[in-house]
N, C-alpha and C. Protein backbone atom coordinates (compact mmCIF):
# COMPACT_ATOMS: atom_id res chain seq x y z
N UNK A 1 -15.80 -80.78 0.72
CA UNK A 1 -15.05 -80.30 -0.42
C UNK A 1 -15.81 -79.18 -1.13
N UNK A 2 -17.07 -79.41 -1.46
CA UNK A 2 -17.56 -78.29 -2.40
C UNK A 2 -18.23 -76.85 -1.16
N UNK A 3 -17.71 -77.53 0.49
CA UNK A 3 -17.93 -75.92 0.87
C UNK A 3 -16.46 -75.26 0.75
N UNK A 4 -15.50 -75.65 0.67
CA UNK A 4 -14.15 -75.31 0.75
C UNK A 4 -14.08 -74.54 -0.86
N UNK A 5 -14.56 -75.08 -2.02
CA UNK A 5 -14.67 -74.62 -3.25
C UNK A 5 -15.01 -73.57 -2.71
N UNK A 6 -16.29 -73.20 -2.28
CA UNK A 6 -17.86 -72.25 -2.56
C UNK A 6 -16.30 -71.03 -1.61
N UNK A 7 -15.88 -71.28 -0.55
CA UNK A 7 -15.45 -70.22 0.12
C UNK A 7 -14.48 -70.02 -0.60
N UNK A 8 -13.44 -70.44 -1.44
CA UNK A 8 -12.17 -70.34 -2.03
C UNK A 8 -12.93 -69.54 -3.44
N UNK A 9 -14.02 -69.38 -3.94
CA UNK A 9 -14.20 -68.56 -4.95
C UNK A 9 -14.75 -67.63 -4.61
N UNK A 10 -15.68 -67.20 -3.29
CA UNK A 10 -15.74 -66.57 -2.70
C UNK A 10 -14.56 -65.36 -2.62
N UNK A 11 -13.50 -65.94 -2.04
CA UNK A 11 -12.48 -65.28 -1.31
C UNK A 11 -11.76 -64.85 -2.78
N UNK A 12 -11.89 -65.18 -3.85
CA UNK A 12 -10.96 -64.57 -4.64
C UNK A 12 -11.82 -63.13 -5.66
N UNK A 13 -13.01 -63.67 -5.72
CA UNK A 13 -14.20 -62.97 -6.37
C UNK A 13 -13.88 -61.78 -5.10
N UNK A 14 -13.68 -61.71 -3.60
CA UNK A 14 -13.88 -60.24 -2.47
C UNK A 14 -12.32 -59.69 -3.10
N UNK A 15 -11.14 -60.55 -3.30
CA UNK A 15 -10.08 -60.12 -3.13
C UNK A 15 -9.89 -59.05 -4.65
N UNK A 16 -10.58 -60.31 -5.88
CA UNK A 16 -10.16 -59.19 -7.57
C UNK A 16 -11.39 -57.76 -7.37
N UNK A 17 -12.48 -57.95 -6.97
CA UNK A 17 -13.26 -56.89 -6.83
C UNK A 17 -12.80 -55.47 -5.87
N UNK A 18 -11.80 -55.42 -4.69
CA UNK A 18 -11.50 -54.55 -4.27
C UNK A 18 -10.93 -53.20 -5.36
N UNK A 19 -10.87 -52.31 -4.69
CA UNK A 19 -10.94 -50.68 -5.52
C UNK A 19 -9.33 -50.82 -5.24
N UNK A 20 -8.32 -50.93 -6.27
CA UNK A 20 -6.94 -50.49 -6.27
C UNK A 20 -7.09 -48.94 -6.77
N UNK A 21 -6.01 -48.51 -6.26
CA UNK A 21 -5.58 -46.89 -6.04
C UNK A 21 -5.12 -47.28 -7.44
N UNK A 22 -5.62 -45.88 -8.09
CA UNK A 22 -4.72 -45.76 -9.14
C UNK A 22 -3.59 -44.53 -9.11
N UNK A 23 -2.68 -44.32 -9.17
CA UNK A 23 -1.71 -43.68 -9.35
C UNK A 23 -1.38 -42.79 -10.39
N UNK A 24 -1.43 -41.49 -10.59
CA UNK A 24 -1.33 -40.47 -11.34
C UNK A 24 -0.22 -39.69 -11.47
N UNK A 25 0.54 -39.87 -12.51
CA UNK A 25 1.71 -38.88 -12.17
C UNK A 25 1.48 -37.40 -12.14
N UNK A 26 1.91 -36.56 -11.37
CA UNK A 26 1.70 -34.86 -11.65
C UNK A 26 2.70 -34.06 -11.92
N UNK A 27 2.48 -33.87 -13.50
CA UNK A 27 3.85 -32.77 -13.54
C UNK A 27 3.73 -31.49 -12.79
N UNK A 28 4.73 -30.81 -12.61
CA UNK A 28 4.72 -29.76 -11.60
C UNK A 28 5.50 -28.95 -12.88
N UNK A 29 5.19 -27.65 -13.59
CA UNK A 29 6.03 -26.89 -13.72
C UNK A 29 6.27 -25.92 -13.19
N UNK A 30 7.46 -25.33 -13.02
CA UNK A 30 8.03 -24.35 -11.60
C UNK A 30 8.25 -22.48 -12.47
N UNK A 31 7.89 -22.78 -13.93
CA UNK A 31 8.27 -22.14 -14.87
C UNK A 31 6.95 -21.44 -15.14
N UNK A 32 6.49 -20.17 -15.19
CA UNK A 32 5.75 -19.37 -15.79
C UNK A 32 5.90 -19.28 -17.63
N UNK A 33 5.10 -19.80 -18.66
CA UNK A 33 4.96 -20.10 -19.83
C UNK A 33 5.31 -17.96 -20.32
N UNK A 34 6.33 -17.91 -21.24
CA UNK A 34 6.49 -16.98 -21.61
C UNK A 34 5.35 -16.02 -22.28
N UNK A 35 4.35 -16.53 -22.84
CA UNK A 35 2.89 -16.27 -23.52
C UNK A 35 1.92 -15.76 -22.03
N UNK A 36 2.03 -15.93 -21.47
CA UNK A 36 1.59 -16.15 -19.85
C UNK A 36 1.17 -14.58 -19.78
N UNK A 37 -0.32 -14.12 -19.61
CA UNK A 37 -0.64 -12.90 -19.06
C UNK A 37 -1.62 -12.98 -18.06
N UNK A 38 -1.73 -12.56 -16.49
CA UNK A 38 -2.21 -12.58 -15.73
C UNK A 38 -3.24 -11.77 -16.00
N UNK A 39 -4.57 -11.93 -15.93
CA UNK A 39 -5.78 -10.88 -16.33
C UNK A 39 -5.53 -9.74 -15.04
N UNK A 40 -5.51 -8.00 -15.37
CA UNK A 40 -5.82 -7.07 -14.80
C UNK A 40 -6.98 -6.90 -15.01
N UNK A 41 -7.50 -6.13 -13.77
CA UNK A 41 -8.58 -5.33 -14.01
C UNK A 41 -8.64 -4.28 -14.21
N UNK A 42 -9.40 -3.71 -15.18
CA UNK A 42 -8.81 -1.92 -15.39
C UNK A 42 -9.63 -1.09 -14.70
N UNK A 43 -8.98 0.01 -15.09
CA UNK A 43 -9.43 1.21 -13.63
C UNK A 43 -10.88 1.14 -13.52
N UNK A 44 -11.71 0.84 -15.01
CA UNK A 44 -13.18 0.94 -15.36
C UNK A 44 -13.98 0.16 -14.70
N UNK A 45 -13.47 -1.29 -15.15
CA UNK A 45 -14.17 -2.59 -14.57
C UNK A 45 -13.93 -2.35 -12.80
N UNK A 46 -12.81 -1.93 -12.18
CA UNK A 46 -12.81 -1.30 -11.04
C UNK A 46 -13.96 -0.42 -10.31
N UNK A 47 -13.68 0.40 -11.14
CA UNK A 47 -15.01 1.45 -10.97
C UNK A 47 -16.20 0.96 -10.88
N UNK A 48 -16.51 0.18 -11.79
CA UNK A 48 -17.79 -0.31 -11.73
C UNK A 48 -18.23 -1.51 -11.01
N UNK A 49 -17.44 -2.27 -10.58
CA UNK A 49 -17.31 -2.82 -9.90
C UNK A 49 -17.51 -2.39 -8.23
N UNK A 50 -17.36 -1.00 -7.56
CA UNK A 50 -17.45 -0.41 -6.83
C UNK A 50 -18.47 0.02 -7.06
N UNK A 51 -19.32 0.78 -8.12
CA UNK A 51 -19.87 1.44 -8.00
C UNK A 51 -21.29 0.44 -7.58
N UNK A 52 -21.16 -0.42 -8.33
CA UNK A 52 -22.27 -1.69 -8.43
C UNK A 52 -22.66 -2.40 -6.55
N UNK A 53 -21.46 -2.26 -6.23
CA UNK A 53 -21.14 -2.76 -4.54
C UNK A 53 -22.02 -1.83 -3.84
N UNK A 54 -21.42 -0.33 -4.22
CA UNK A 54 -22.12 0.47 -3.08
C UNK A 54 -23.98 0.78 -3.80
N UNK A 55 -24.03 0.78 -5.00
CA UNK A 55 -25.46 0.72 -5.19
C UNK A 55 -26.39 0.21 -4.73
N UNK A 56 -25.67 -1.31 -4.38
CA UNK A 56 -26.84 -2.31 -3.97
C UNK A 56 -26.57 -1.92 -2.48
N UNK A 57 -25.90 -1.33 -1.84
CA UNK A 57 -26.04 -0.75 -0.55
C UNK A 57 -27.66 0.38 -0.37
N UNK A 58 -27.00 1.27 -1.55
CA UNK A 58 -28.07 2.34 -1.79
C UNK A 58 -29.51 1.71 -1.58
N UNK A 59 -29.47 0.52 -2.72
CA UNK A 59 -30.46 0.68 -2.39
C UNK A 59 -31.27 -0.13 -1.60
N UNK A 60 -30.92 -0.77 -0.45
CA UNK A 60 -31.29 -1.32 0.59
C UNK A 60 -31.66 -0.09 1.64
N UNK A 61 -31.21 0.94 1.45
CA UNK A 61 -31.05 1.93 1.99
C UNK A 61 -32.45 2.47 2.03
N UNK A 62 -32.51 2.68 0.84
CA UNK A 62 -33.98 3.54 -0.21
C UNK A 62 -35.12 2.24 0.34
N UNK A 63 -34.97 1.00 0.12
CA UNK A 63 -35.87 0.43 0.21
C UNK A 63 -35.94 0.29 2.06
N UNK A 64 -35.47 0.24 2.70
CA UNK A 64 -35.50 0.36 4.19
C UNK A 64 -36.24 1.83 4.90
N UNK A 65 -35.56 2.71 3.72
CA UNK A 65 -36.50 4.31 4.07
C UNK A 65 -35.55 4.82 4.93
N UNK A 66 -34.06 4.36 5.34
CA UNK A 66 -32.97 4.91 5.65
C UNK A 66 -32.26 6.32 5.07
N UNK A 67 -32.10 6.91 5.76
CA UNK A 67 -30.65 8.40 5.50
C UNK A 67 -29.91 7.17 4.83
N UNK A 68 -29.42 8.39 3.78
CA UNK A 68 -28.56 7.59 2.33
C UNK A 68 -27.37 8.68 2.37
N UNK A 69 -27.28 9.40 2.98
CA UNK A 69 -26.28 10.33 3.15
C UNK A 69 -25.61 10.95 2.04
N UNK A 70 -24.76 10.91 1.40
CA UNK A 70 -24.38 12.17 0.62
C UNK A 70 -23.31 11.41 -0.48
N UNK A 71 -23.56 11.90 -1.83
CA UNK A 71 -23.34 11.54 -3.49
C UNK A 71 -21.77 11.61 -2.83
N UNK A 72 -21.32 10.19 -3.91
CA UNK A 72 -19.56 9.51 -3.61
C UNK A 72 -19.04 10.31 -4.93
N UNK A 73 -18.26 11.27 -4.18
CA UNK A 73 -17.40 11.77 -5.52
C UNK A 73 -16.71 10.93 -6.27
N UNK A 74 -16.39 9.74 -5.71
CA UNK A 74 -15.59 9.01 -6.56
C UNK A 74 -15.91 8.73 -8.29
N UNK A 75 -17.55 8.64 -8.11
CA UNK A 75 -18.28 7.79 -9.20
C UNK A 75 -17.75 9.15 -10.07
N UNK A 76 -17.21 10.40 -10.14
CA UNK A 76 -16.87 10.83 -11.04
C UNK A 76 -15.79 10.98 -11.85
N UNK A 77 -14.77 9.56 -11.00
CA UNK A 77 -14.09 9.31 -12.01
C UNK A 77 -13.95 8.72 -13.24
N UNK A 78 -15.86 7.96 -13.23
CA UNK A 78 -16.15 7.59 -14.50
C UNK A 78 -15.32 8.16 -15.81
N UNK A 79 -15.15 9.55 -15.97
CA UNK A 79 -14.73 10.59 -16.70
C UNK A 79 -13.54 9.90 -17.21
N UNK A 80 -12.82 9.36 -16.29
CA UNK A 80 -11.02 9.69 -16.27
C UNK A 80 -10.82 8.22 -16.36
N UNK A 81 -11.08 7.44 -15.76
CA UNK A 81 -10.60 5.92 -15.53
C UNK A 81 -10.25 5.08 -17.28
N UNK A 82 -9.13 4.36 -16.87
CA UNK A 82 -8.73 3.86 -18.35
C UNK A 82 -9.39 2.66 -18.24
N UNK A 83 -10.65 2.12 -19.90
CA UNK A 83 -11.50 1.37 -19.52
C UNK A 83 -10.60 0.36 -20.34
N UNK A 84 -11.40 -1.50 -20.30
CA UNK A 84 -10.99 -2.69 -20.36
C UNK A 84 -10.24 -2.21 -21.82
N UNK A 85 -11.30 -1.83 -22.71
CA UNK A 85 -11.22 -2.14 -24.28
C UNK A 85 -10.76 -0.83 -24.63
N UNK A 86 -10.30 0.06 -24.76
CA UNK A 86 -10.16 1.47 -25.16
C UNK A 86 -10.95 1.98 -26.48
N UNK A 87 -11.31 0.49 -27.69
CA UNK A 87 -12.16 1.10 -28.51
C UNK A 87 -14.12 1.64 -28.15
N UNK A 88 -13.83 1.23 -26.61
CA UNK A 88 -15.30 2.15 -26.30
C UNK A 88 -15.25 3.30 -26.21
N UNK A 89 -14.66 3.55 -26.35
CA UNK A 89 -14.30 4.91 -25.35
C UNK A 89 -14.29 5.54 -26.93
N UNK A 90 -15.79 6.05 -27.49
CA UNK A 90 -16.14 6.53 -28.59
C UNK A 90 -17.11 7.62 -28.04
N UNK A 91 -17.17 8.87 -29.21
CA UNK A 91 -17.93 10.04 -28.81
C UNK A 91 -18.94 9.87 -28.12
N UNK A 92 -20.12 8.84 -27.88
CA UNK A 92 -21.20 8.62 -27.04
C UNK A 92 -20.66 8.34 -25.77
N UNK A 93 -19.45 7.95 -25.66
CA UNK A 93 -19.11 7.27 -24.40
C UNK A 93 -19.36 9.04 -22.78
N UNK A 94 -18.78 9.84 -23.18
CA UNK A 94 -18.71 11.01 -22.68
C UNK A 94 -20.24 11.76 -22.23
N UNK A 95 -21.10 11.14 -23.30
CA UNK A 95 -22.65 11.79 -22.80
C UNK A 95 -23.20 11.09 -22.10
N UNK A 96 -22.57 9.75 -21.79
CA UNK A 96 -23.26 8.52 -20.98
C UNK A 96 -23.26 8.62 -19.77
N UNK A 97 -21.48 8.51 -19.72
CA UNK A 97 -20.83 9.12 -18.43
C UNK A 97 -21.54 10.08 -17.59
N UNK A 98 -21.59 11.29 -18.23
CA UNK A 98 -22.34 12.35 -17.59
C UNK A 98 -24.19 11.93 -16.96
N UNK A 99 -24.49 11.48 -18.27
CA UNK A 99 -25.68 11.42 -17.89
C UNK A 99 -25.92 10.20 -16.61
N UNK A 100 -25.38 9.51 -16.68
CA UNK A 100 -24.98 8.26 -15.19
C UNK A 100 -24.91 9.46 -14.14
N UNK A 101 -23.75 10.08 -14.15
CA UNK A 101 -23.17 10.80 -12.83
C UNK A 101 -24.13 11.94 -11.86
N UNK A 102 -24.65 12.74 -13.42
CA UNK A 102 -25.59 13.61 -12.84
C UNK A 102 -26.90 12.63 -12.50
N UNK A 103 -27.69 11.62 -13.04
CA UNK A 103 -28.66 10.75 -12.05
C UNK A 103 -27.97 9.94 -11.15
N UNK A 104 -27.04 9.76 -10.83
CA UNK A 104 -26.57 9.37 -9.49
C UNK A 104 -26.71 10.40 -8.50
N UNK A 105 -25.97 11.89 -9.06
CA UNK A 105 -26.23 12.42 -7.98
C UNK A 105 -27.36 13.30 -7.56
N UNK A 106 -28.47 13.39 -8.30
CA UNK A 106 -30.05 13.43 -8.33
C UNK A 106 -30.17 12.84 -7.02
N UNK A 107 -30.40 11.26 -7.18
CA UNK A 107 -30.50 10.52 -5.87
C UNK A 107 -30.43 11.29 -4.67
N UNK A 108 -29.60 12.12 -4.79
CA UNK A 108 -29.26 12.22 -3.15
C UNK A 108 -29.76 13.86 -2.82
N UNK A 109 -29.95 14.43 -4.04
CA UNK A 109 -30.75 15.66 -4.22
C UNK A 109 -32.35 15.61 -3.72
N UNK A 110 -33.18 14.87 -4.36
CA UNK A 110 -34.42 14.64 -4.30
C UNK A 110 -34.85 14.24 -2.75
N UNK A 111 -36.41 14.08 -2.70
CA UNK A 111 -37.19 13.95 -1.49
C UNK A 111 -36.87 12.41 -1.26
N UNK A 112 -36.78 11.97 0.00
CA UNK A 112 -37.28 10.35 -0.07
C UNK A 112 -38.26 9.79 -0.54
N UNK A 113 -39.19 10.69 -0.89
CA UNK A 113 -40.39 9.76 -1.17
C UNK A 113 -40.06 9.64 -2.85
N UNK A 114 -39.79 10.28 -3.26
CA UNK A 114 -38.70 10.32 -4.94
C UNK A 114 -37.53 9.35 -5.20
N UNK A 115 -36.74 8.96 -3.92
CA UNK A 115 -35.32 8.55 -4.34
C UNK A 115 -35.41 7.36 -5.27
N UNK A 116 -36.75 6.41 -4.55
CA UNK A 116 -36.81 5.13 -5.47
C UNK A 116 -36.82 5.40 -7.33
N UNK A 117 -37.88 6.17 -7.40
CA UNK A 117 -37.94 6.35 -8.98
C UNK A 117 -36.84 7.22 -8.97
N UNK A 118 -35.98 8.05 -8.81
CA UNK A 118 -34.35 8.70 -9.67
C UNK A 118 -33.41 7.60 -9.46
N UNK A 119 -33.55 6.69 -8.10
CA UNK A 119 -32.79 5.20 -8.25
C UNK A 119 -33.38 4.55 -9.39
N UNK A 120 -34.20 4.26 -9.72
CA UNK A 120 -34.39 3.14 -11.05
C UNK A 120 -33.93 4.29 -12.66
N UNK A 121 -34.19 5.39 -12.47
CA UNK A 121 -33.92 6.00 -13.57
C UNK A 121 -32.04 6.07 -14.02
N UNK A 122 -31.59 5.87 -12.62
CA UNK A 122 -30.08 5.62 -12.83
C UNK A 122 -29.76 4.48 -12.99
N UNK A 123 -30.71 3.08 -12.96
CA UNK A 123 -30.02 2.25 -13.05
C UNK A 123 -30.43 1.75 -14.74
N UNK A 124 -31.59 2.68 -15.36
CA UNK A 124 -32.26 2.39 -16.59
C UNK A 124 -30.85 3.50 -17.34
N UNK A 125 -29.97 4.32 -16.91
CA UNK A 125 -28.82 4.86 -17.37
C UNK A 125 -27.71 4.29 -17.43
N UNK A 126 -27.73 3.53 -16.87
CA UNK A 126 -26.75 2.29 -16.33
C UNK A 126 -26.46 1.58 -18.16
N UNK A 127 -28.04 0.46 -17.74
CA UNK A 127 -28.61 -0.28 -18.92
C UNK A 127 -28.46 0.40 -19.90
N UNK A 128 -28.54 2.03 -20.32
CA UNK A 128 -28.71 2.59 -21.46
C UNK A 128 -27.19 2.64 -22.30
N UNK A 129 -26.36 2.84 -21.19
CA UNK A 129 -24.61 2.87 -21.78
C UNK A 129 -24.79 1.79 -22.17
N UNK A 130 -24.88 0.52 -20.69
CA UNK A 130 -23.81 -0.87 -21.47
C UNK A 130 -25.10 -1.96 -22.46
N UNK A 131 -25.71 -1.40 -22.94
CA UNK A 131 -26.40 -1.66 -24.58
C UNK A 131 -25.65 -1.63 -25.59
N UNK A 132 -24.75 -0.59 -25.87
CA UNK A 132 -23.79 -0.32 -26.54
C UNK A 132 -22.36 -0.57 -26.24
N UNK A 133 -22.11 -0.76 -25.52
CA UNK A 133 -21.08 -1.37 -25.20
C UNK A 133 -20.93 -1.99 -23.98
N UNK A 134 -19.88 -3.31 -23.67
CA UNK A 134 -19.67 -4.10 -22.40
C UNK A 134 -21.34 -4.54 -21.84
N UNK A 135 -21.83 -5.12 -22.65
CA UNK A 135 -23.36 -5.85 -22.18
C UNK A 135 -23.33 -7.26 -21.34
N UNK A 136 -21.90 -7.49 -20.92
CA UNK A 136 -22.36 -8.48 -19.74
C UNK A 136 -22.52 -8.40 -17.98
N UNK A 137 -22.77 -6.89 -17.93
CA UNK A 137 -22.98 -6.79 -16.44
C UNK A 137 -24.91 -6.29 -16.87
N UNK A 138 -25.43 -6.04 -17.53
CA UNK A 138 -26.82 -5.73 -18.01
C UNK A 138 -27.55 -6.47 -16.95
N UNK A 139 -27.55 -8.00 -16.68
CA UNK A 139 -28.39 -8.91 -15.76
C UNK A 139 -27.93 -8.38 -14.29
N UNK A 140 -26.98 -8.20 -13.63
CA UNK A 140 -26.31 -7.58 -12.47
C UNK A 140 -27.26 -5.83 -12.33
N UNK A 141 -26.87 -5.70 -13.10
CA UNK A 141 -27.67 -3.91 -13.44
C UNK A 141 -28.85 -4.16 -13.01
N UNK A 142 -29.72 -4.51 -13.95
CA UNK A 142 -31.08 -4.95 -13.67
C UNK A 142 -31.67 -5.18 -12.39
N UNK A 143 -30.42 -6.16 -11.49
CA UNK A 143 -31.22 -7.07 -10.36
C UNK A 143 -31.07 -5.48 -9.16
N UNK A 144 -30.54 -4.36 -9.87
CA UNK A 144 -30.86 -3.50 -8.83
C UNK A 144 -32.21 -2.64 -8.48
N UNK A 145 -32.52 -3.15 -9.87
CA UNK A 145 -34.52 -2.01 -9.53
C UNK A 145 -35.38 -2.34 -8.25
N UNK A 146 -35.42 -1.28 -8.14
CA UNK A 146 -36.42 -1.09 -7.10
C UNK A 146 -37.99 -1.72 -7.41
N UNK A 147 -38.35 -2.42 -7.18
CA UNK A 147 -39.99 -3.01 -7.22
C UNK A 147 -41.24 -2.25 -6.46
């Protein structure tokens, strides 16, 4: 009798302890919320976003001691591109620009044994704009110096 107990509390103690499924209902709405704005990216964050891509190309390039071949006209659409916030786009914004574009295309002017230091001086131009404005690509910027 008391092994028939010992297994009968056994067996109910394995049976209440098992993991039941719990069941979740999921609403599904099929409806886009009228308030609803999909984030764009603007032509700027674009830009830079590219420009940042092919840099860190550059400078694998520079640091390999590779032909870097010849300044991307594109980066001068810095000029023109409509940026995230439009209130940057203040009288300093235009001397920045320039000064980025022309040490970008330094880079590709200069000796190899030079490119590294006009590469870090463009990317310390980089850092020098977005100080003043859009300071969360600054850590991204940075991780491009040359050592």
């Amino acid at each position: 009798m008391n092994k028939r107990f010992i297994i009968f509390i056994a067996f109910i103690l394995l049976v209440s302890c098992q993991n039941k499924k719990a069941t979740k209902k999921i609403k599904v709405i099929n409806e886009v919320p009228a308030n609803f704005e999909m984030y764009k990216t603007s032509e700027m964050a674009g830009l830079m976003r590219t420009m940042l891509a092919k840099n860190k190309e550059l400078r694998q390039q520079i640091i390999n001691g590779e032909e870097i071949g010849d300044f991307n006209e594109a980066y001068l659409k810095i000029h023109t591109e409509k940026l995230t916030d439009s209130s940057d786009l203040d009288e300093t914004f235009p001397t920045f620009a320039k000064h980025f574009a022309d040490m970008q295309k330094e880079i590709f002017e200069v000796s190899s044994a030079e490119q590294k230091e006009q590469f870090n001086r463009t990317v310390d131009a980089c850092i020098a704009c977005h100080k003043d404005r859009c300071t969360g690509p600054i850590p991204r910027i940075e991780k491009l110096r040359i050592h």
